[in-house]
C-alpha atoms as a PDB file:
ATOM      1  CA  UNK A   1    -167.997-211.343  -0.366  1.00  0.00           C
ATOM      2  CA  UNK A   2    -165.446-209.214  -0.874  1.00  0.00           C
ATOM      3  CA  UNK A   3    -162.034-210.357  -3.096  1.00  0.00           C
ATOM      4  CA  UNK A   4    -159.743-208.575  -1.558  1.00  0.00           C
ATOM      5  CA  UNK A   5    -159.680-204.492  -0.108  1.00  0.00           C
ATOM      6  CA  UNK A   6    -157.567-202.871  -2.997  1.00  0.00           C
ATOM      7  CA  UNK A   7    -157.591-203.619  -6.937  1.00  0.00           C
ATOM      8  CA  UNK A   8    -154.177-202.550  -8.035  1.00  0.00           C
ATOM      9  CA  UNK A   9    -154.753-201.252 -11.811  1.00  0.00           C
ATOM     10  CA  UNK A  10    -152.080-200.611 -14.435  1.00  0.00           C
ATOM     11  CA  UNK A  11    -151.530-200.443 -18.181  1.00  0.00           C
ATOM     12  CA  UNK A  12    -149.431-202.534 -20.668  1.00  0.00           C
ATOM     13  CA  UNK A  13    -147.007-200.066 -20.946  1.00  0.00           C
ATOM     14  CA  UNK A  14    -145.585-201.893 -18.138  1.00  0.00           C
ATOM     15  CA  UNK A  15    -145.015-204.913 -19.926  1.00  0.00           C
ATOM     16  CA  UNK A  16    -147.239-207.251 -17.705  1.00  0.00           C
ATOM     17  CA  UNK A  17    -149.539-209.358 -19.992  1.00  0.00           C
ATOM     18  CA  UNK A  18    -152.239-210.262 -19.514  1.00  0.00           C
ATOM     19  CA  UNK A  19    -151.558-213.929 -18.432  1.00  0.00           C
ATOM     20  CA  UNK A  20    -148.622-212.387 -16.132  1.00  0.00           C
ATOM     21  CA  UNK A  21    -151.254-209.833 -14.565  1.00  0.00           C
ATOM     22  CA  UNK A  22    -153.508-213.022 -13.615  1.00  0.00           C
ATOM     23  CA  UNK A  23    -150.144-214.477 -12.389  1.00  0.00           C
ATOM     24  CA  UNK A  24    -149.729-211.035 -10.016  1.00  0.00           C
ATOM     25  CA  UNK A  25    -153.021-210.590  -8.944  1.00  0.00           C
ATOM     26  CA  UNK A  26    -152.802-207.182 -11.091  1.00  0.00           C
ATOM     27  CA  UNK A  27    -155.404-205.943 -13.640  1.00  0.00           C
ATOM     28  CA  UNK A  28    -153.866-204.629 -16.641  1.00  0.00           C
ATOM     29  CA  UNK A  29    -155.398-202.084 -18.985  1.00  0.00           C
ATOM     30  CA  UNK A  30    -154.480-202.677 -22.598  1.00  0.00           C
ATOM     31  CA  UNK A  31    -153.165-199.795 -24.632  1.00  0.00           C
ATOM     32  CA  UNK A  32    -154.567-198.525 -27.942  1.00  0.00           C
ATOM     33  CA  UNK A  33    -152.781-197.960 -31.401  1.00  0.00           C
ATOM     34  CA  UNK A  34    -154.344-196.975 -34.525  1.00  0.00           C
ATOM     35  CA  UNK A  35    -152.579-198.913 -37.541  1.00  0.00           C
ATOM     36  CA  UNK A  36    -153.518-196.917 -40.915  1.00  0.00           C
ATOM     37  CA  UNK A  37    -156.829-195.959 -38.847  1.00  0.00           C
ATOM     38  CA  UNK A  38    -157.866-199.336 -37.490  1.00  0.00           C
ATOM     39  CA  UNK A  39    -157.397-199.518 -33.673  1.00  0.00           C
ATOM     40  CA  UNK A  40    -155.372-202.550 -31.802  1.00  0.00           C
ATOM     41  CA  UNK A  41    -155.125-202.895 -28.217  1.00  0.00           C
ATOM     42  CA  UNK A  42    -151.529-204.231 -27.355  1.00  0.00           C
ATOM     43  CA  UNK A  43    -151.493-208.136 -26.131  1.00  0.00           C
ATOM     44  CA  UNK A  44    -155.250-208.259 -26.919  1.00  0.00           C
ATOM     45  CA  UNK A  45    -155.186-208.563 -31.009  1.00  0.00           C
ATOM     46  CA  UNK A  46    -152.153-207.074 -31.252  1.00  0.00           C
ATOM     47  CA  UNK A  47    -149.202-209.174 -30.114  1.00  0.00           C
ATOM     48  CA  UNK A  48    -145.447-207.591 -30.011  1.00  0.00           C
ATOM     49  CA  UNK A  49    -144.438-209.421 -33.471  1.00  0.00           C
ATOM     50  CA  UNK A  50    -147.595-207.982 -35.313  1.00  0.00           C
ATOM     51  CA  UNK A  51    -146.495-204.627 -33.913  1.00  0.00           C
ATOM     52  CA  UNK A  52    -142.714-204.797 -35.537  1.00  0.00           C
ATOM     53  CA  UNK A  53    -143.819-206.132 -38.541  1.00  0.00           C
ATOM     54  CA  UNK A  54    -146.565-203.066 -38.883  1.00  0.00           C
ATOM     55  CA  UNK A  55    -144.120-201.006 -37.994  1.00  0.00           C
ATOM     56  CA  UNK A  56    -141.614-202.140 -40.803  1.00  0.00           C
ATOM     57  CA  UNK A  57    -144.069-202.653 -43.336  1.00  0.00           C
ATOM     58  CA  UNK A  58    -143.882-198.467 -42.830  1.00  0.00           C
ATOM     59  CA  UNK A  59    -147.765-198.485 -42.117  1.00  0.00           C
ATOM     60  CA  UNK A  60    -148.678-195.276 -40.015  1.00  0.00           C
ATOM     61  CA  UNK A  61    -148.483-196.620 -36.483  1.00  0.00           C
ATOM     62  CA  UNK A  62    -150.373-193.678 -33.949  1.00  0.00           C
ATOM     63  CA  UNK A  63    -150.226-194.138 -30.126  1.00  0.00           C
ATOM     64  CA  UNK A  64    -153.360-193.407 -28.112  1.00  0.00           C
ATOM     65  CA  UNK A  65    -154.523-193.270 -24.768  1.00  0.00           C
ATOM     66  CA  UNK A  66    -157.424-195.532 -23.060  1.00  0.00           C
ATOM     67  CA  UNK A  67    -160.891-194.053 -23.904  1.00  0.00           C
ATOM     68  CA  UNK A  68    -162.417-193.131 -20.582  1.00  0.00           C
ATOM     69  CA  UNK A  69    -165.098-195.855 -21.223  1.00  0.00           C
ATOM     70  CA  UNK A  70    -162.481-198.710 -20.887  1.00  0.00           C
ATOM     71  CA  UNK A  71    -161.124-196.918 -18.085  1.00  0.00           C
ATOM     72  CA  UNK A  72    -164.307-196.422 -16.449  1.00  0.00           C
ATOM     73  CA  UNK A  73    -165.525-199.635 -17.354  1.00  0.00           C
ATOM     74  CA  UNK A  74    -162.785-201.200 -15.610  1.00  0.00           C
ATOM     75  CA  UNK A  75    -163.155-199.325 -12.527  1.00  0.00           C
ATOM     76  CA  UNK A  76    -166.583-200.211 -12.191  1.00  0.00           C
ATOM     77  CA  UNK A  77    -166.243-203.820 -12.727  1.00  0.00           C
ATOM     78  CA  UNK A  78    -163.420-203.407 -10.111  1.00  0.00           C
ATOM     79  CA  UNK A  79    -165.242-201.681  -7.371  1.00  0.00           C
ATOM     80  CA  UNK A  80    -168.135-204.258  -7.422  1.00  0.00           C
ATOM     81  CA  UNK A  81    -165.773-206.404  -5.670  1.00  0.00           C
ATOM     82  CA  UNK A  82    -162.934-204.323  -3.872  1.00  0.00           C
ATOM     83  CA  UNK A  83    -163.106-201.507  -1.869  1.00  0.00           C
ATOM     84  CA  UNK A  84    -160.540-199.316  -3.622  1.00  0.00           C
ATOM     85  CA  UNK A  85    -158.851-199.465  -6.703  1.00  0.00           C
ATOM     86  CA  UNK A  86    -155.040-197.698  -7.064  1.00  0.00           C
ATOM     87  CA  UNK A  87    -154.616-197.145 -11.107  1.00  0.00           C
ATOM     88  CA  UNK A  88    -150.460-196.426 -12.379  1.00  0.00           C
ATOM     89  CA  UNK A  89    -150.842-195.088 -15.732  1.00  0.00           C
ATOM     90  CA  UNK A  90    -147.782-194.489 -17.680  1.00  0.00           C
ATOM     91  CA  UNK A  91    -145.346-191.320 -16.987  1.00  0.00           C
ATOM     92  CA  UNK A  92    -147.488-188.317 -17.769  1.00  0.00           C
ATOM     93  CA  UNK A  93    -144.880-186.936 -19.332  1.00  0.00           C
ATOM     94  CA  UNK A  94    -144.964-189.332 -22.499  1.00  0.00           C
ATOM     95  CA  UNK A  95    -148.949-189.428 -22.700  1.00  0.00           C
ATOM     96  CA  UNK A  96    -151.808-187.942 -21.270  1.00  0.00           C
ATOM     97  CA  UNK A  97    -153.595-190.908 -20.138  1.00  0.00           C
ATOM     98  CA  UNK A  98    -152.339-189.925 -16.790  1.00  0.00           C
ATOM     99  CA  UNK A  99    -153.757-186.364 -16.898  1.00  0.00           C
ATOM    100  CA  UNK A 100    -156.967-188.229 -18.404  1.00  0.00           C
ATOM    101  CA  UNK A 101    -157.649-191.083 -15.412  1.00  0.00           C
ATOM    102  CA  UNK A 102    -156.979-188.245 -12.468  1.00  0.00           C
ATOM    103  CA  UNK A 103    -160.228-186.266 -13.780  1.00  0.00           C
ATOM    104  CA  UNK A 104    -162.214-189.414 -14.193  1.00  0.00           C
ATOM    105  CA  UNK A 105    -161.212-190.382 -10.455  1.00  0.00           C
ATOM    106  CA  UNK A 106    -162.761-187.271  -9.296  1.00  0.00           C
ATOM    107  CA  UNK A 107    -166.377-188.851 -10.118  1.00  0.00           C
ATOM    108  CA  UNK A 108    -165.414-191.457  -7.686  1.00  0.00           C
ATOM    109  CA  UNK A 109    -165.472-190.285  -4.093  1.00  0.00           C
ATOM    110  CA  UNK A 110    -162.248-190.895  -3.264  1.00  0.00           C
ATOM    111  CA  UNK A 111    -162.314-194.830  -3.836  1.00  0.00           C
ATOM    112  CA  UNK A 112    -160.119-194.680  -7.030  1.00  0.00           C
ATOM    113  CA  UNK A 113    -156.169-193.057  -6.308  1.00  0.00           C
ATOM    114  CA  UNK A 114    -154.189-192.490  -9.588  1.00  0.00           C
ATOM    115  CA  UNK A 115    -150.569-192.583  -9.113  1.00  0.00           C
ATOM    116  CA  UNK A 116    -148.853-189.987 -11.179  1.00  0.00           C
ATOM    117  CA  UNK A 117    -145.429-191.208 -10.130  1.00  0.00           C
ATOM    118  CA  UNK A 118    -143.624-190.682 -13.866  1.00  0.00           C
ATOM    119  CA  UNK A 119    -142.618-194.676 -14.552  1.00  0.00           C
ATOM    120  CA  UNK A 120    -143.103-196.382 -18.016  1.00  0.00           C
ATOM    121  CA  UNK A 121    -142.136-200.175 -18.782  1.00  0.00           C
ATOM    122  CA  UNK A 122    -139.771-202.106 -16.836  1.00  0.00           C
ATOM    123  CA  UNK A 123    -140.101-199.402 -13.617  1.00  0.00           C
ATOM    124  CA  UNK A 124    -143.929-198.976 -14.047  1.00  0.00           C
ATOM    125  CA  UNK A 125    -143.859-202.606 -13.304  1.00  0.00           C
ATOM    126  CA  UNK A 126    -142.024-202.717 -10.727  1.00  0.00           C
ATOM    127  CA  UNK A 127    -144.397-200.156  -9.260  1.00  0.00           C
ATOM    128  CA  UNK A 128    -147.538-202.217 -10.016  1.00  0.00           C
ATOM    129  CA  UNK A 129    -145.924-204.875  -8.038  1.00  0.00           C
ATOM    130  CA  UNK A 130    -144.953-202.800  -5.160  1.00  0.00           C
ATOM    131  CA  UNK A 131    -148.534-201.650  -5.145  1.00  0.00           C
ATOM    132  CA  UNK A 132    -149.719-205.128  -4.892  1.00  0.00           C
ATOM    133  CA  UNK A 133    -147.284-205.689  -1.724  1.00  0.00           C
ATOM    134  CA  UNK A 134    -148.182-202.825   0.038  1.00  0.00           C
ATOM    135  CA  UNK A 135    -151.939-203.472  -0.404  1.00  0.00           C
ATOM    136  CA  UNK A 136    -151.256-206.994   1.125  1.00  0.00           C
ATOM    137  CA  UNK A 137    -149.564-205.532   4.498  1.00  0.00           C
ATOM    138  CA  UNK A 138    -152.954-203.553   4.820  1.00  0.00           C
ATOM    139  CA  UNK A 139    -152.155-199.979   3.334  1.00  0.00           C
ATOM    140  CA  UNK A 140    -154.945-197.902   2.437  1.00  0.00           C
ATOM    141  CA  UNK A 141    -155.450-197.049  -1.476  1.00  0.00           C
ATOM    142  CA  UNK A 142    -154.065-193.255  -0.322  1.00  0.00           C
ATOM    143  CA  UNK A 143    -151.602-194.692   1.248  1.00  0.00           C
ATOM    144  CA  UNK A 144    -150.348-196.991  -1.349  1.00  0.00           C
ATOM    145  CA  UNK A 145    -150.110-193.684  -3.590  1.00  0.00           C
ATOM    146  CA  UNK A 146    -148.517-191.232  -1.326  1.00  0.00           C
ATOM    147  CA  UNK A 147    -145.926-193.900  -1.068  1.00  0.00           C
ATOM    148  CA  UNK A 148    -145.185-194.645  -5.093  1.00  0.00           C
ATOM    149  CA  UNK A 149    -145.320-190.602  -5.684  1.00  0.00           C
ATOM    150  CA  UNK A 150    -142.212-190.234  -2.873  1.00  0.00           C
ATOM    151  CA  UNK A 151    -140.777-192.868  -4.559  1.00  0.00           C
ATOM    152  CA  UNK A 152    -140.787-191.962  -8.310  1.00  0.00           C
ATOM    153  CA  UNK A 153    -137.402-190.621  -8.931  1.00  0.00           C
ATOM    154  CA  UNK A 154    -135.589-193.830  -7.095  1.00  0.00           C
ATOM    155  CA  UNK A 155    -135.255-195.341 -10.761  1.00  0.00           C
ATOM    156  CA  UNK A 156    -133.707-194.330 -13.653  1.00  0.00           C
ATOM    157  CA  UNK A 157    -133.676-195.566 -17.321  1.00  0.00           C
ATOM    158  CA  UNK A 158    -130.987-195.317 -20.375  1.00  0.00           C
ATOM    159  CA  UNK A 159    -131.788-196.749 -23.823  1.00  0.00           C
ATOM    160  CA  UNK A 160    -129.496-197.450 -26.616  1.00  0.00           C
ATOM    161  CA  UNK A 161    -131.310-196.846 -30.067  1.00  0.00           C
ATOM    162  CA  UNK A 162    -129.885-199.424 -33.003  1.00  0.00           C
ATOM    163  CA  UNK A 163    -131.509-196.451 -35.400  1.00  0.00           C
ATOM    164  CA  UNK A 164    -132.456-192.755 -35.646  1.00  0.00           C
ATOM    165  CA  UNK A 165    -135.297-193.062 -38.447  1.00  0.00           C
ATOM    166  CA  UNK A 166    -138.114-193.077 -36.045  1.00  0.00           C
ATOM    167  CA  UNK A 167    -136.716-190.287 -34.204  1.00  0.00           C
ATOM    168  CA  UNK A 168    -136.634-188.395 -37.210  1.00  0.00           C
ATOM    169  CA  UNK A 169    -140.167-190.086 -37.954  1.00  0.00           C
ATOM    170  CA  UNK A 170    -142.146-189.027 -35.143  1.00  0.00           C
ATOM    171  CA  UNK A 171    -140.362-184.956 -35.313  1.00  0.00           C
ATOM    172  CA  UNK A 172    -138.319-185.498 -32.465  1.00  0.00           C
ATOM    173  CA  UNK A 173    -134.946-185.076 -34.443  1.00  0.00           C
ATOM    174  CA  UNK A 174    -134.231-183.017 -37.023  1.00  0.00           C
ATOM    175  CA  UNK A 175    -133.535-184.466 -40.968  1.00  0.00           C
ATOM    176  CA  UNK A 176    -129.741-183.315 -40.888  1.00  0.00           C
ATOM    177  CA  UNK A 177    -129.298-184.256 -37.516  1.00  0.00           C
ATOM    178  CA  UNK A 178    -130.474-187.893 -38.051  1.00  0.00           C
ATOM    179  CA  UNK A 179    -128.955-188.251 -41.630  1.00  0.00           C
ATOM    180  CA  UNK A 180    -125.710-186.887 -39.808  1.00  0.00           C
ATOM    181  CA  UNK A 181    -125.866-189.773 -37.440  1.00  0.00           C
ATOM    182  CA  UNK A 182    -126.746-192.449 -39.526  1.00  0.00           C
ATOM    183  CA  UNK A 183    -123.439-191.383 -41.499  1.00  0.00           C
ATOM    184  CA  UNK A 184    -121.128-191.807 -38.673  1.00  0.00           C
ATOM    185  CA  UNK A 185    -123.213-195.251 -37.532  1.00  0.00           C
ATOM    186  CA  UNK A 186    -123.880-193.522 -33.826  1.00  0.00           C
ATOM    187  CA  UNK A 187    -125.923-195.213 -31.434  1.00  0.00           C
ATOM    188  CA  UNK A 188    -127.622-192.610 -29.344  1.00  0.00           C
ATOM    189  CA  UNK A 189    -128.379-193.250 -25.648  1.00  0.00           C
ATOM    190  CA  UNK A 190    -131.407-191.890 -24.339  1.00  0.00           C
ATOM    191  CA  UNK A 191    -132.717-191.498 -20.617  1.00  0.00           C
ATOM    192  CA  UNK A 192    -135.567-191.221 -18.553  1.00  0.00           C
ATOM    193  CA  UNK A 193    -135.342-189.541 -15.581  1.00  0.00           C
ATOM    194  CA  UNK A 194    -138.836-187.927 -14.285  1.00  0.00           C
ATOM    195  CA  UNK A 195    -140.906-186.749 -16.741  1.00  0.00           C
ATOM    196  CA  UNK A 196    -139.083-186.904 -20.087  1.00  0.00           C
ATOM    197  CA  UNK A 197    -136.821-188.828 -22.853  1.00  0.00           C
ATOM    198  CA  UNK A 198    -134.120-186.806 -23.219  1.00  0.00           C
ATOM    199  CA  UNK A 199    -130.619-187.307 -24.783  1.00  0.00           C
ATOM    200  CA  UNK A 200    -127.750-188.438 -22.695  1.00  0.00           C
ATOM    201  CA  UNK A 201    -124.496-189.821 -24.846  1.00  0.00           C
ATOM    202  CA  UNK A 202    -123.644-190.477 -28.059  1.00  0.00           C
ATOM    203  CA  UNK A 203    -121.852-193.886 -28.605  1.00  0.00           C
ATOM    204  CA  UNK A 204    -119.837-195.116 -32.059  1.00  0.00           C
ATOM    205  CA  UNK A 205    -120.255-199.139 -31.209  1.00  0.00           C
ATOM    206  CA  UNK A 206    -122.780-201.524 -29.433  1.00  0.00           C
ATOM    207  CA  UNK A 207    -119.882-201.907 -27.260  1.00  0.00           C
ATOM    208  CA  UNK A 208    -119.717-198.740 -26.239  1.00  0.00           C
ATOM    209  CA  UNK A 209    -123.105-197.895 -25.907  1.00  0.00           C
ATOM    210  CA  UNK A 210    -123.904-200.741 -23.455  1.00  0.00           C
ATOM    211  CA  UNK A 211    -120.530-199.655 -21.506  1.00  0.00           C
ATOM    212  CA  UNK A 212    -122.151-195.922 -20.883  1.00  0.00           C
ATOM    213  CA  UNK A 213    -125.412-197.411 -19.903  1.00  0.00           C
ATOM    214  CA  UNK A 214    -123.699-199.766 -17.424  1.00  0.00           C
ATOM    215  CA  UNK A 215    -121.084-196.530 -16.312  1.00  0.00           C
ATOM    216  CA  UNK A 216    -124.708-194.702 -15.644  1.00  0.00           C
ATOM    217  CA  UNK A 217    -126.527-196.789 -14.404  1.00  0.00           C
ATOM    218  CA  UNK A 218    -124.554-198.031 -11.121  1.00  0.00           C
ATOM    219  CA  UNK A 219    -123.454-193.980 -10.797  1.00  0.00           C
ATOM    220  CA  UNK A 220    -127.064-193.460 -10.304  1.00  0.00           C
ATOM    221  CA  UNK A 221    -127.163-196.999  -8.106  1.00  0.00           C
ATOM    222  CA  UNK A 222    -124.369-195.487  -6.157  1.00  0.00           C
ATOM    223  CA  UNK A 223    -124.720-191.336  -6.071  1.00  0.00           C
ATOM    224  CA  UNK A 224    -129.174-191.680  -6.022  1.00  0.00           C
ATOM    225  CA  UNK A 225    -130.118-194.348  -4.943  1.00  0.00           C
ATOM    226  CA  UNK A 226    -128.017-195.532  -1.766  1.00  0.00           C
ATOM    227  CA  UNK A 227    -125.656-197.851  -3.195  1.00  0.00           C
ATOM    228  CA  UNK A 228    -125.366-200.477  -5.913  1.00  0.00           C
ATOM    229  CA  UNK A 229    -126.312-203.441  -3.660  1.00  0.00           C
ATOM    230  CA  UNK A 230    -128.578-206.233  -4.703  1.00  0.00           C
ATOM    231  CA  UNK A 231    -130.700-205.997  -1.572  1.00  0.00           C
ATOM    232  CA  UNK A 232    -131.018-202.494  -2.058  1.00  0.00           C
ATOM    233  CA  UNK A 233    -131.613-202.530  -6.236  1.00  0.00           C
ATOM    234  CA  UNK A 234    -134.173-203.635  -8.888  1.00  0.00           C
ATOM    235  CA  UNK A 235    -131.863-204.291 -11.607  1.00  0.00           C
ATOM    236  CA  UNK A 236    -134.048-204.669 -15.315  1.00  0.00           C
ATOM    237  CA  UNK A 237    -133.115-204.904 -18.608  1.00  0.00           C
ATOM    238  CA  UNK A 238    -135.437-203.979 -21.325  1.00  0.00           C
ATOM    239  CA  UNK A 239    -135.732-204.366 -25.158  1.00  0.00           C
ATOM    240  CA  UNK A 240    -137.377-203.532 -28.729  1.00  0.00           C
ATOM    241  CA  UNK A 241    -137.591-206.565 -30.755  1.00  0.00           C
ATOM    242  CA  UNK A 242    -134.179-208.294 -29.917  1.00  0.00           C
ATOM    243  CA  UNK A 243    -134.021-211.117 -27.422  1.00  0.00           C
ATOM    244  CA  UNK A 244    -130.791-212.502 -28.433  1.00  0.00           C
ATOM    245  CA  UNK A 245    -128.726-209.391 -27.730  1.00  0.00           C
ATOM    246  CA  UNK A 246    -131.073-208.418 -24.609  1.00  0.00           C
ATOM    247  CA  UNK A 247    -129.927-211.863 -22.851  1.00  0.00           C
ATOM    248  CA  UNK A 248    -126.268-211.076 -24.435  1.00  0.00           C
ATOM    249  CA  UNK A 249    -126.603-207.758 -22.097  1.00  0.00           C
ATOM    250  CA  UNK A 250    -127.963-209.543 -19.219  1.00  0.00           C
ATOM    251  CA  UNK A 251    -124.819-211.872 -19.196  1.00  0.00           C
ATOM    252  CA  UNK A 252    -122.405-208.819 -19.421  1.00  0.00           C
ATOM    253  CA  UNK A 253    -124.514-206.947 -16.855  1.00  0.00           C
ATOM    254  CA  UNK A 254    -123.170-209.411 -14.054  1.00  0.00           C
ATOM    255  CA  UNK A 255    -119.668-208.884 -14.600  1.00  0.00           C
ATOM    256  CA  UNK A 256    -120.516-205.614 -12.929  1.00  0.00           C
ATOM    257  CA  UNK A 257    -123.642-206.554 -11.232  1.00  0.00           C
ATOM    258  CA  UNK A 258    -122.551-210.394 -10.270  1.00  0.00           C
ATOM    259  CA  UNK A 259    -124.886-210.786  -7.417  1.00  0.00           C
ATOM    260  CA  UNK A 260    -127.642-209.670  -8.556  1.00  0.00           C
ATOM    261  CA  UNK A 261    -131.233-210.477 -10.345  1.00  0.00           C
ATOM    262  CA  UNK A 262    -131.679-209.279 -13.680  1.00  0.00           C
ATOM    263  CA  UNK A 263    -135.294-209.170 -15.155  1.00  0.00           C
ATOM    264  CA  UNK A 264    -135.479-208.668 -18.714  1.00  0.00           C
ATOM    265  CA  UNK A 265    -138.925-207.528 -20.627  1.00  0.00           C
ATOM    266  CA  UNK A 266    -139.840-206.227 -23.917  1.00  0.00           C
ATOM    267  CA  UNK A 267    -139.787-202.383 -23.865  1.00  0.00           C
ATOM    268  CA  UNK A 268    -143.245-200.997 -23.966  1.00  0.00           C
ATOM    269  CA  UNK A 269    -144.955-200.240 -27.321  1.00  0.00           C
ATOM    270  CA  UNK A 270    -145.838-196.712 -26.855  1.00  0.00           C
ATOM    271  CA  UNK A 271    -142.078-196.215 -26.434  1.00  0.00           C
ATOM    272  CA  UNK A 272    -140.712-198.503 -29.203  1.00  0.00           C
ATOM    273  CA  UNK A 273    -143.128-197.189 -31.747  1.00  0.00           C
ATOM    274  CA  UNK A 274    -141.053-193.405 -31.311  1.00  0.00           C
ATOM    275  CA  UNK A 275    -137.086-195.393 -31.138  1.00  0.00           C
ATOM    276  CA  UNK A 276    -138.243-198.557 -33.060  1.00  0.00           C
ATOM    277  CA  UNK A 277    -136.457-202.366 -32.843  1.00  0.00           C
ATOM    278  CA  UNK A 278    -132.925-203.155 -31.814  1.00  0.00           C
ATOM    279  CA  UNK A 279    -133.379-200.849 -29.272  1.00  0.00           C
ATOM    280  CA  UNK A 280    -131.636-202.211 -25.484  1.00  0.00           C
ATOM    281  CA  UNK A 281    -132.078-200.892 -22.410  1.00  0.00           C
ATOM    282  CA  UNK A 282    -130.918-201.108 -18.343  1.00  0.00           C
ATOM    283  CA  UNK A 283    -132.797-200.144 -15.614  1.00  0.00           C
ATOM    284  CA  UNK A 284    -132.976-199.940 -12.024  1.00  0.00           C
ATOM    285  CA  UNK A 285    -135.707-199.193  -9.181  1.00  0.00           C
ATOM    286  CA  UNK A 286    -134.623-198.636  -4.961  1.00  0.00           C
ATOM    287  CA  UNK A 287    -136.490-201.505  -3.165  1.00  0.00           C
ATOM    288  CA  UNK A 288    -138.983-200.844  -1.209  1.00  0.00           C
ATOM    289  CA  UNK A 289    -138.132-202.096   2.566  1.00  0.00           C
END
């Protein structure tokens, strides 16, 4: 008997545990690090406090990808019961699991659609749960990802980074550049936008970090995404290793935002192990109507 028509499928980059997923209805694939060689799979036996701690211990921390068995494995269990299965990896553009699960799918006649639709943490969520809607008004799996891959670049992301050492770290800064920041205490604000983390503003306080995030965030609300309205906006806040000053943001958030709902989540792993803690972050996704 079947379970239901459509398994949605994503990974933890998108901050649903495993308990959450059961919650949703949503399978969740757990991602891989190797810690000084030893592999960990994130909210399996390797929880986000183990993670930080790792990480400042200054043990090599390596992201990875899902090995096509898990992926495959999962699939399989999956399609014993459902019909389809609709898989959201994280943004191709920060991994190549993506790339990785749309070759697999070709082995599968058409009965397993990956969603390339460039979302990581608090938006790759959000799509996992969209997903999950749509498959429940009776879409079909092709359907489901036609729709999320129109969608993709109705969301937009800006992080704050508390430090520049695992910038400079991972190569994605130079030495000068970070030791030049570090000197005049700036707190650089990333985005993602599409495909890639790229700079956006340089900020000298907290203060006015958060301020450009909020400035850019309802300009994209506004000039993108068809106005900042809560019955038109997803409004998330996410966050590496810091829940006191993530629920500090979420207060200040509705002096601009007063109407709306706010969900706040960890940042994913694979994107804290490159920016590492104190990092904050806002978000927003359109709604889907």
């Amino acid at each position: 008997m079947k379970l239901a028509n459509i398994a949605i499928v994503t990974d933890s980059n998108s901050g649903i545990t495993q308990a959450q997923a059961k919650e949703l209805g949503i399978y969740v694939l757990p991602m891989p690090f190797m810690i000084n060689d030893v592999t960990y799979f994130e909210d399996i036996d390797l929880s986000q406090g183990q993670f930080y701690e790792r990480l400042a211990a200054g043990d090599s921390v390596v992201t990875s990808q899902p090995s096509p068995e898990a992926v495959m494995n999962l699939w399989n269990n999956l399609l014993k019961d459902f019909d389809e299965v609709v898989h959201i990896p994280m943004s191709s553009g920060l991994s190549g699991s993506c790339q990785s699960a749309l070759m697999l799918a070709r082995e599968y006649d058409g009965r397993v659609h990956v969603v390339n639709n460039q979302r990581i943490s608090v938006t790759q969520r959000q799509s996992a749960i969209d997903a999950k809607n749509l498959a429940e008004e009776g879409k079909s799996g092709q359907e489901i990802k036609d729709f999320l891959e129109a969608d993709k670049y109705n969301s937009s992301i800006y992080i704050m980074l508390d430090t520049l050492y695992y910038l400079k770290k991972g190569g994605r800064i130079t030495p000068a550049a970070a030791a030049l920041g570090t000197l005049l205490k700036l707190k650089p604000v990333l985005q993602i936008q599409g495909e890639k983390l790229d700079a956006f503003a340089k900020a000298r306080t907290t203060a006015q970090g958060k301020s450009v995030m909020t400035t850019a965030i309802r300009n994209d609300m506004n000039n993108r995404l068809g106005g900042a309205d809560r019955d038109n906006i997803w409004l998330q806040i996410a966050y590496t290793y810091n829940d006191e000053a993530a629920l500090t943001f979420k207060e200040e958030l509705f002096k601009t935002f007063p109407d709306f709902d706010v969900h706040v989540a960890p940042l994913s792993l694979s994107v804290a192990c490159h920016i590492g803690p104190g990092a904050l972050a806002v978000a927003c996704c359109k709604k889907n109507k």
